[in-house]
PDB file of N, CA and C in Angstrom:
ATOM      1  N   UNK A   1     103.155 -13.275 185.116  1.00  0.00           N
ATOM      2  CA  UNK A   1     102.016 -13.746 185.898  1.00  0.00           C
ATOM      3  C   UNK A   1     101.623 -12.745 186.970  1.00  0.00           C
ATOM      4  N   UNK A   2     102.404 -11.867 187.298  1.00  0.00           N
ATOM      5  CA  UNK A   2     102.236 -11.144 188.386  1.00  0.00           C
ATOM      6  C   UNK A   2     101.981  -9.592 187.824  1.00  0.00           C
ATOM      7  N   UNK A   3     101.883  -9.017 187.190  1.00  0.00           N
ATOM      8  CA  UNK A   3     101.212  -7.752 185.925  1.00  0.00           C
ATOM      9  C   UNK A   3      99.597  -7.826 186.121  1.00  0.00           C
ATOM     10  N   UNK A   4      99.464  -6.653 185.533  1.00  0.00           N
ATOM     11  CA  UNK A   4      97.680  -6.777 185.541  1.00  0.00           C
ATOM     12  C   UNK A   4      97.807  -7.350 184.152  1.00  0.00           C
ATOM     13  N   UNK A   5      96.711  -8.091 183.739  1.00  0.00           N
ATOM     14  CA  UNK A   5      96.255  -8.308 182.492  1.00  0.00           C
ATOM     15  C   UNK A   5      94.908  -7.603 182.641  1.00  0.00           C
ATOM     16  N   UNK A   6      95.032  -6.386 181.603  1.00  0.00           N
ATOM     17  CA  UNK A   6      94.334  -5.389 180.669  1.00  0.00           C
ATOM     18  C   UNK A   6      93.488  -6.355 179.856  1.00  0.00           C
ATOM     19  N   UNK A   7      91.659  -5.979 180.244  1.00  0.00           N
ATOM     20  CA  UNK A   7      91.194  -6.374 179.353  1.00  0.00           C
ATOM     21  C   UNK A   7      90.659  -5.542 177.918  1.00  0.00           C
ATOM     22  N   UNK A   8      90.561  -5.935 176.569  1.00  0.00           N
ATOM     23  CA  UNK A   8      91.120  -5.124 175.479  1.00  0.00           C
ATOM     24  C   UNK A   8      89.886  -5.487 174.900  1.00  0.00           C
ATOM     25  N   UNK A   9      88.436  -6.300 175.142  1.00  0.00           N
ATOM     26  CA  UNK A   9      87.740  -6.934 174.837  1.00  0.00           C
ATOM     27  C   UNK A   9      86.511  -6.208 175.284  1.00  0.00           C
ATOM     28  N   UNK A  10      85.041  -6.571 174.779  1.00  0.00           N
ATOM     29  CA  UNK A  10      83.888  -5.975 175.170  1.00  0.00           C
ATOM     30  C   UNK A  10      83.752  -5.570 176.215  1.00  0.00           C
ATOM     31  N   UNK A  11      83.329  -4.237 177.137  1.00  0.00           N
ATOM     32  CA  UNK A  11      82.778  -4.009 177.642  1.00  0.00           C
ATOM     33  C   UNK A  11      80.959  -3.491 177.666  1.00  0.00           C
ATOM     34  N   UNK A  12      80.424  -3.374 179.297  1.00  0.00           N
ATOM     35  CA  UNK A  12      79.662  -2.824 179.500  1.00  0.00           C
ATOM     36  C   UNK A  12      79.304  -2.195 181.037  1.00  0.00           C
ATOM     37  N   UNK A  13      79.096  -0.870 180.580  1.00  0.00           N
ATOM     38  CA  UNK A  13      79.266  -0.122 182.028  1.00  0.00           C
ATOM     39  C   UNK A  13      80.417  -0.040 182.466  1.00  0.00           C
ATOM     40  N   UNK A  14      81.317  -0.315 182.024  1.00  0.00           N
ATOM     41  CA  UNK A  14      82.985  -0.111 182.228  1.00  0.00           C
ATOM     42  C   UNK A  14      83.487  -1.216 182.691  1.00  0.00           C
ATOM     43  N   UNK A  15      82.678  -2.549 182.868  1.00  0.00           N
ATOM     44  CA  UNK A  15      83.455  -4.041 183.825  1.00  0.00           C
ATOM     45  C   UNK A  15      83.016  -4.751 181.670  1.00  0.00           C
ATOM     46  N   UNK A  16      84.886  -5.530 181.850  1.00  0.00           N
ATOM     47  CA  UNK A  16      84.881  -6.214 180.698  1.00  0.00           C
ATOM     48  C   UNK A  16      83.904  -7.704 181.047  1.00  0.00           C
ATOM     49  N   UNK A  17      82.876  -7.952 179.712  1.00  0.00           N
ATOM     50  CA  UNK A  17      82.195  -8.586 179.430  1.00  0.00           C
ATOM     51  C   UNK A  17      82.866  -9.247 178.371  1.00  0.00           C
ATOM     52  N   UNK A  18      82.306 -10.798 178.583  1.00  0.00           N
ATOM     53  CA  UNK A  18      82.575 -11.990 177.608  1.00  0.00           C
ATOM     54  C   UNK A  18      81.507 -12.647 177.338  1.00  0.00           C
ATOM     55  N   UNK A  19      80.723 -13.147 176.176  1.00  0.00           N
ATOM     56  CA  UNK A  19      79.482 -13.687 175.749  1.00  0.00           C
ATOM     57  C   UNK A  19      80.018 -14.793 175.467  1.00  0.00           C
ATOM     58  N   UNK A  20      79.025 -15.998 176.385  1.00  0.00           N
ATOM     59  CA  UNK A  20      79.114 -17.824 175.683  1.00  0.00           C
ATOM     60  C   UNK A  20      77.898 -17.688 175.849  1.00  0.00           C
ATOM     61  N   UNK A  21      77.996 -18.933 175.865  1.00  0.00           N
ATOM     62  CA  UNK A  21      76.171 -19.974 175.686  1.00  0.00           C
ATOM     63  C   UNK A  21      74.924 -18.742 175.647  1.00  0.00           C
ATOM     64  N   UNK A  22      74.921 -17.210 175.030  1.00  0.00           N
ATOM     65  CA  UNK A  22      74.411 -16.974 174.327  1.00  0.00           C
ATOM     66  C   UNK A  22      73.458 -15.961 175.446  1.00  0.00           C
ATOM     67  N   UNK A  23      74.772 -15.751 176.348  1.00  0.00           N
ATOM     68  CA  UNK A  23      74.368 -14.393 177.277  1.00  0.00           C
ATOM     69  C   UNK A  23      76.201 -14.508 178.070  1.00  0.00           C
ATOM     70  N   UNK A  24      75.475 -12.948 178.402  1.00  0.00           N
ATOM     71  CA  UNK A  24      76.889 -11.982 178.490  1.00  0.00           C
ATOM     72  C   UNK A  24      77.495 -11.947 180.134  1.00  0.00           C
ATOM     73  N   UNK A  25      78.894 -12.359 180.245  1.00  0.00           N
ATOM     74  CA  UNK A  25      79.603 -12.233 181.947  1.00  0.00           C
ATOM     75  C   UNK A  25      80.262 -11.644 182.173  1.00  0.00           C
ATOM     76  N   UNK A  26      80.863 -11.347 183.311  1.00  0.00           N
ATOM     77  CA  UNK A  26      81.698 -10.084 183.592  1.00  0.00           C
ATOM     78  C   UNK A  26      82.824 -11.140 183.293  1.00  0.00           C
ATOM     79  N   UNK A  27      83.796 -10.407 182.792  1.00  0.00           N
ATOM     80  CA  UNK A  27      85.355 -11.297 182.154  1.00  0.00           C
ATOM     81  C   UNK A  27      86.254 -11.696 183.265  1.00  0.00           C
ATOM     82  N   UNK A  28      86.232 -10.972 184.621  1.00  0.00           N
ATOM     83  CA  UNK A  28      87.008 -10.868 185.398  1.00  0.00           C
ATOM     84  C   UNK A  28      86.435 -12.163 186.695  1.00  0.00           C
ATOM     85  N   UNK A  29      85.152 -12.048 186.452  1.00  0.00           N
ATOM     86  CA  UNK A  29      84.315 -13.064 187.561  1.00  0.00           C
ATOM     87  C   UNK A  29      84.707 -14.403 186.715  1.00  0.00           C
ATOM     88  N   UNK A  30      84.518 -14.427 185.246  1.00  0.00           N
ATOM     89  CA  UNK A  30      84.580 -15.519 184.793  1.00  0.00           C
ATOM     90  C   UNK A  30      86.074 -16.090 184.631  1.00  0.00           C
ATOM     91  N   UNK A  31      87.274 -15.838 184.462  1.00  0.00           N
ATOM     92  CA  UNK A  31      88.619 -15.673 184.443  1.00  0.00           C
ATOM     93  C   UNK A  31      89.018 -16.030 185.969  1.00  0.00           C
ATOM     94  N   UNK A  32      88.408 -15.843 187.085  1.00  0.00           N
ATOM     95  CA  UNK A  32      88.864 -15.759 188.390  1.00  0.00           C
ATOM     96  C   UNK A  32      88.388 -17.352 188.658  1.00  0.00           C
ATOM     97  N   UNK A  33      86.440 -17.521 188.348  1.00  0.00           N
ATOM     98  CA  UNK A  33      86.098 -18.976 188.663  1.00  0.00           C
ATOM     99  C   UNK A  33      87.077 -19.904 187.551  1.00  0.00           C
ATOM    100  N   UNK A  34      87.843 -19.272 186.401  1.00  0.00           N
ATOM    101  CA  UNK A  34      88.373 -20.837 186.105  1.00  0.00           C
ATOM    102  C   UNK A  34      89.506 -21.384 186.243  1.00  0.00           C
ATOM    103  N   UNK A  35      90.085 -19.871 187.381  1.00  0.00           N
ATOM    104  CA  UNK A  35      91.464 -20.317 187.395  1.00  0.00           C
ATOM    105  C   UNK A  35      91.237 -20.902 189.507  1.00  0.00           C
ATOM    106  N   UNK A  36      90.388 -20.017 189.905  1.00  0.00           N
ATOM    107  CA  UNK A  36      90.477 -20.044 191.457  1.00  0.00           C
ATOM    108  C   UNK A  36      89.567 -20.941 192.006  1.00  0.00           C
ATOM    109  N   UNK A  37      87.957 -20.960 191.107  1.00  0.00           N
ATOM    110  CA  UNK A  37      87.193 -21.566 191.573  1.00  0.00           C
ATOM    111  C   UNK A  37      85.842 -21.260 191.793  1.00  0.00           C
ATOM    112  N   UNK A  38      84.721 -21.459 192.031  1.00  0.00           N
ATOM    113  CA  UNK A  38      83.416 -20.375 192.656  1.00  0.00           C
ATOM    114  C   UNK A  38      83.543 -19.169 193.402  1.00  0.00           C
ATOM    115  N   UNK A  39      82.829 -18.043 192.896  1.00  0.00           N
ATOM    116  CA  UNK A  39      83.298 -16.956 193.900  1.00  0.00           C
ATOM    117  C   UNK A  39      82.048 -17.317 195.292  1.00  0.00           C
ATOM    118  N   UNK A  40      82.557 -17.503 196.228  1.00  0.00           N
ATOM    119  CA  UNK A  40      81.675 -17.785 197.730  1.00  0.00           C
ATOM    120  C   UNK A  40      79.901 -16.552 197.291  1.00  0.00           C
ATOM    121  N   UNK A  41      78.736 -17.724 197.647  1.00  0.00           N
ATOM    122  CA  UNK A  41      77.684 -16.724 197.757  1.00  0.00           C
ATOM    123  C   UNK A  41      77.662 -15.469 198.364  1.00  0.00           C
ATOM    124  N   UNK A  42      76.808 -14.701 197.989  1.00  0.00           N
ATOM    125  CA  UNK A  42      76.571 -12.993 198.498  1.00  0.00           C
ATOM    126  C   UNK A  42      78.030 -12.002 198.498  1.00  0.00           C
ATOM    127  N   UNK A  43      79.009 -12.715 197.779  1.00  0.00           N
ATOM    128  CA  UNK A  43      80.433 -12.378 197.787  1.00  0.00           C
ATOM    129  C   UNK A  43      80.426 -11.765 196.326  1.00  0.00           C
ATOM    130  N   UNK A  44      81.218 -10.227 196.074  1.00  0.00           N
ATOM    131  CA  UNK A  44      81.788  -9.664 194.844  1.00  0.00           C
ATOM    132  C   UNK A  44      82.880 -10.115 194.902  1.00  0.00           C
ATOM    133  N   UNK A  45      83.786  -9.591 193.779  1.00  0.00           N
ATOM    134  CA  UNK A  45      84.979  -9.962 193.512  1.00  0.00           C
ATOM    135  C   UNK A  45      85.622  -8.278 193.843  1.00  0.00           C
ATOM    136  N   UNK A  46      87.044  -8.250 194.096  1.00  0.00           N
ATOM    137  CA  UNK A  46      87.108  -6.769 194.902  1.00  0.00           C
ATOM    138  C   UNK A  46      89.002  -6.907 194.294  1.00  0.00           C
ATOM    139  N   UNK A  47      88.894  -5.690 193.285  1.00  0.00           N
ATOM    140  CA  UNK A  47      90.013  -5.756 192.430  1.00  0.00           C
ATOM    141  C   UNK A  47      91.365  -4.983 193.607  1.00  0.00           C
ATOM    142  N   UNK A  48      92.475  -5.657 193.444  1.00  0.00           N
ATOM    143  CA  UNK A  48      93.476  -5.359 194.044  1.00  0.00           C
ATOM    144  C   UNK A  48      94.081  -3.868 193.375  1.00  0.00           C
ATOM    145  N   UNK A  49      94.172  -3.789 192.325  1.00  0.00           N
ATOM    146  CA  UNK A  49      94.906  -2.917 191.518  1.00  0.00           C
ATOM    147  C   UNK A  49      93.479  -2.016 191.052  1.00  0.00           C
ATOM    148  N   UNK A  50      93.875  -0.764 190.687  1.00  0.00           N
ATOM    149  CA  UNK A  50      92.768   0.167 189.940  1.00  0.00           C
ATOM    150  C   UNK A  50      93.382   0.924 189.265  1.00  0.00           C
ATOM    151  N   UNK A  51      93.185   1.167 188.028  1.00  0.00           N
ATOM    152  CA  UNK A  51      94.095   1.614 186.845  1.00  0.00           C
ATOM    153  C   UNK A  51      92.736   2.490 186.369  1.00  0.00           C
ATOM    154  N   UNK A  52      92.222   3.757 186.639  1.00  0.00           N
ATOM    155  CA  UNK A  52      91.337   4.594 186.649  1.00  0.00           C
ATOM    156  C   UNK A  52      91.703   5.385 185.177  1.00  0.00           C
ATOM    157  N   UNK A  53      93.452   5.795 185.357  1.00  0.00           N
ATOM    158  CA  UNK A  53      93.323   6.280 184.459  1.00  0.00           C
ATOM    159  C   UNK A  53      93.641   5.506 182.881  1.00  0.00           C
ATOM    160  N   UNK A  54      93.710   4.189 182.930  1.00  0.00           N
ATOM    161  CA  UNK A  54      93.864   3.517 181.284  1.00  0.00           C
ATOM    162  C   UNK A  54      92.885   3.393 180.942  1.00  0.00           C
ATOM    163  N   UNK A  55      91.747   3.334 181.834  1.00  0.00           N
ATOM    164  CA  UNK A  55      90.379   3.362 181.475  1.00  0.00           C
ATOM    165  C   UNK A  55      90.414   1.626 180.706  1.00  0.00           C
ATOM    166  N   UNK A  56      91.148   0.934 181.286  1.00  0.00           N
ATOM    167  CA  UNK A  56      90.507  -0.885 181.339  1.00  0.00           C
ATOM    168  C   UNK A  56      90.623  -1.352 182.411  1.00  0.00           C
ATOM    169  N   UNK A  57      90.332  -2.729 182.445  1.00  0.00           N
ATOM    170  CA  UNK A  57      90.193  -3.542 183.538  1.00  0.00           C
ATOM    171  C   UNK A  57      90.674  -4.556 183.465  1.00  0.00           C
ATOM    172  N   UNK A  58      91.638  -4.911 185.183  1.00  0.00           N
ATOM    173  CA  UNK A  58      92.879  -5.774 185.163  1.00  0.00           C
ATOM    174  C   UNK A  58      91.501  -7.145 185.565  1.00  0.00           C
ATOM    175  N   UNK A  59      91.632  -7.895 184.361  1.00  0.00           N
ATOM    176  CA  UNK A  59      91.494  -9.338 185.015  1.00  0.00           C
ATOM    177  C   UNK A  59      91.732 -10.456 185.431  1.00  0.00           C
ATOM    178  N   UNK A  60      93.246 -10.034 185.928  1.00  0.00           N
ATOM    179  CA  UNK A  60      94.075 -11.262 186.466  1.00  0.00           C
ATOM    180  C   UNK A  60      93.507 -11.814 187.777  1.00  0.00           C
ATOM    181  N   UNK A  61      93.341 -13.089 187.784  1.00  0.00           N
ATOM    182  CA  UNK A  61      92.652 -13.730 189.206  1.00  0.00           C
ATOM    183  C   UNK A  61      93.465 -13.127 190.459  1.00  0.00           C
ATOM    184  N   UNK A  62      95.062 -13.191 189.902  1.00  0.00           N
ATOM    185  CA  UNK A  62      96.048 -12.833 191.835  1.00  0.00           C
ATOM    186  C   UNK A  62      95.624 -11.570 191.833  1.00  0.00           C
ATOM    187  N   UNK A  63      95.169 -10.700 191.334  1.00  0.00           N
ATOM    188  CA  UNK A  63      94.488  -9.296 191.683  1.00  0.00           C
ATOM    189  C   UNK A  63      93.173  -8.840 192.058  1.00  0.00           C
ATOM    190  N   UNK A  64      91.957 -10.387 192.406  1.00  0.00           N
ATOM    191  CA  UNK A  64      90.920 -10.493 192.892  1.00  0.00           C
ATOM    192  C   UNK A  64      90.960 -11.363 193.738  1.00  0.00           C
ATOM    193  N   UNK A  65      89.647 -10.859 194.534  1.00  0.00           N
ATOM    194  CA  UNK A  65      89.504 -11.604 195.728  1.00  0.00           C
ATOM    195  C   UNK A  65      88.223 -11.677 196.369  1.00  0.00           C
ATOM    196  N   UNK A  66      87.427 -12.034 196.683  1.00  0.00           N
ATOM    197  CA  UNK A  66      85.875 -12.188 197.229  1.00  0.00           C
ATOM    198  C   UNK A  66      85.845 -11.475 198.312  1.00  0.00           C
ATOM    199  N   UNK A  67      84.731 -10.467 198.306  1.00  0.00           N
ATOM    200  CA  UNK A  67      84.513  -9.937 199.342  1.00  0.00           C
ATOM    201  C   UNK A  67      82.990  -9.374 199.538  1.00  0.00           C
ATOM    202  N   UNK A  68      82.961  -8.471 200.910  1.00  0.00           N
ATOM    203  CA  UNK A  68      81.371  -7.761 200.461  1.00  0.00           C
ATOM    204  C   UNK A  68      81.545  -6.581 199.849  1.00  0.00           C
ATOM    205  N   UNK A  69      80.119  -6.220 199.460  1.00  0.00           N
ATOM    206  CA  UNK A  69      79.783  -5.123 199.237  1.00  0.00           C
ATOM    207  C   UNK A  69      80.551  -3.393 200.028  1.00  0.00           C
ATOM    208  N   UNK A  70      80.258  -3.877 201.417  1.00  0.00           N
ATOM    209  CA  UNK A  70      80.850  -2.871 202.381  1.00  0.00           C
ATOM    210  C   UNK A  70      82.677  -2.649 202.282  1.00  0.00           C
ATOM    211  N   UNK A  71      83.181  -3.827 202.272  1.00  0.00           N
ATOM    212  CA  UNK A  71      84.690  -3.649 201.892  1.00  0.00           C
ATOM    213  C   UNK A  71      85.010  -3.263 200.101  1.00  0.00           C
ATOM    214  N   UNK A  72      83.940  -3.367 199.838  1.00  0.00           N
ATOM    215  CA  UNK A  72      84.397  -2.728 198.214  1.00  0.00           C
ATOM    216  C   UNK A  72      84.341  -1.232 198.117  1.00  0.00           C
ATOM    217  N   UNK A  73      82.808  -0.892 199.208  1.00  0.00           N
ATOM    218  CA  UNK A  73      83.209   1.105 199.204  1.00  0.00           C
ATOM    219  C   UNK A  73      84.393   1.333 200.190  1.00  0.00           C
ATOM    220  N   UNK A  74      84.910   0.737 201.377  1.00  0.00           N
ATOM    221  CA  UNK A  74      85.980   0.948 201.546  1.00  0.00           C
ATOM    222  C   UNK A  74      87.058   0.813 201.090  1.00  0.00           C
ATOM    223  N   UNK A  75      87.233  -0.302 200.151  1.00  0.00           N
ATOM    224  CA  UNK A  75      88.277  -0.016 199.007  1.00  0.00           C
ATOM    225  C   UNK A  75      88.258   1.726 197.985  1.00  0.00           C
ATOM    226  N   UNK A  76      87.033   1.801 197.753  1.00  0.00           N
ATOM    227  CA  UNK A  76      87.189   2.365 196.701  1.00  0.00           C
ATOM    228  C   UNK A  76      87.742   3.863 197.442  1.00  0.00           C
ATOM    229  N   UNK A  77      87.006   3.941 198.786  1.00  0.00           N
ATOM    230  CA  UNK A  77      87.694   5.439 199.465  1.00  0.00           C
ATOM    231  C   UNK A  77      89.091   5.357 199.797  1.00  0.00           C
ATOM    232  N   UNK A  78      89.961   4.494 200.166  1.00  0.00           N
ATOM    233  CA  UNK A  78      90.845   4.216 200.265  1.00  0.00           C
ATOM    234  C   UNK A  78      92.041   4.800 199.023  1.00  0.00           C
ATOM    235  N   UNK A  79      91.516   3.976 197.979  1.00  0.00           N
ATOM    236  CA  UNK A  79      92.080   4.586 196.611  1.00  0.00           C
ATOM    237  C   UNK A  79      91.215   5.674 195.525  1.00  0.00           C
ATOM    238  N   UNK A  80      90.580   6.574 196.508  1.00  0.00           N
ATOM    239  CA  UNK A  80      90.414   7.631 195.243  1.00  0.00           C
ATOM    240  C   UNK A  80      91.383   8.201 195.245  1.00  0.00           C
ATOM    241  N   UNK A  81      91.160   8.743 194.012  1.00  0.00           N
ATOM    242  CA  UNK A  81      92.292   9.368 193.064  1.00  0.00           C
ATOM    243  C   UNK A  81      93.490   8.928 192.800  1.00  0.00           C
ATOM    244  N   UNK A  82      93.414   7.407 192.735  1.00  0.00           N
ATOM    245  CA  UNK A  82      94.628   6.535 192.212  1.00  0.00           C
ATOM    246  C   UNK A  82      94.180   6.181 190.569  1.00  0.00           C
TER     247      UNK A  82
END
């Protein structure tokens, strides 16, 4: 439970996508609302882990978390070149 879960499934633009009712979601937004709940308005989801070089994406909910926009480019400077 505590591992990234690697998504192995469609992407687009590099964030894994899942298609229902006949349009396409990010896997990780949708995986997070059904285990955590609504992600809060004007709020992204802001990945704990970054695995740059497996080239997938962890969509385990304990490795997301709602945030803004502004704390996501400070995430991302934080961990370049991880």
């Amino acid at each position: 439970a505590g591992g990234c879960w690697f998504w192995t499934g469609a992407t687009s633009s590099n964030y894994p996508v899942v298609t229902f009712s006949g349009s396409a979601h990010y896997a990780h937004r949708v995986v997070y609302e059904l285990v955590k709940g609504p992600i809060p308005p004007g709020l992204i989801l802001l990945h704990a882990c970054r695995h740059k070089s497996t080239g997938s994406t962890c969509v385990n909910p304990a490795h997301l978390r709602p945030g803004t926009h502004k704390e996501n480019a400070a995430d991302r400077v934080a961990h370049r070149g991880r």
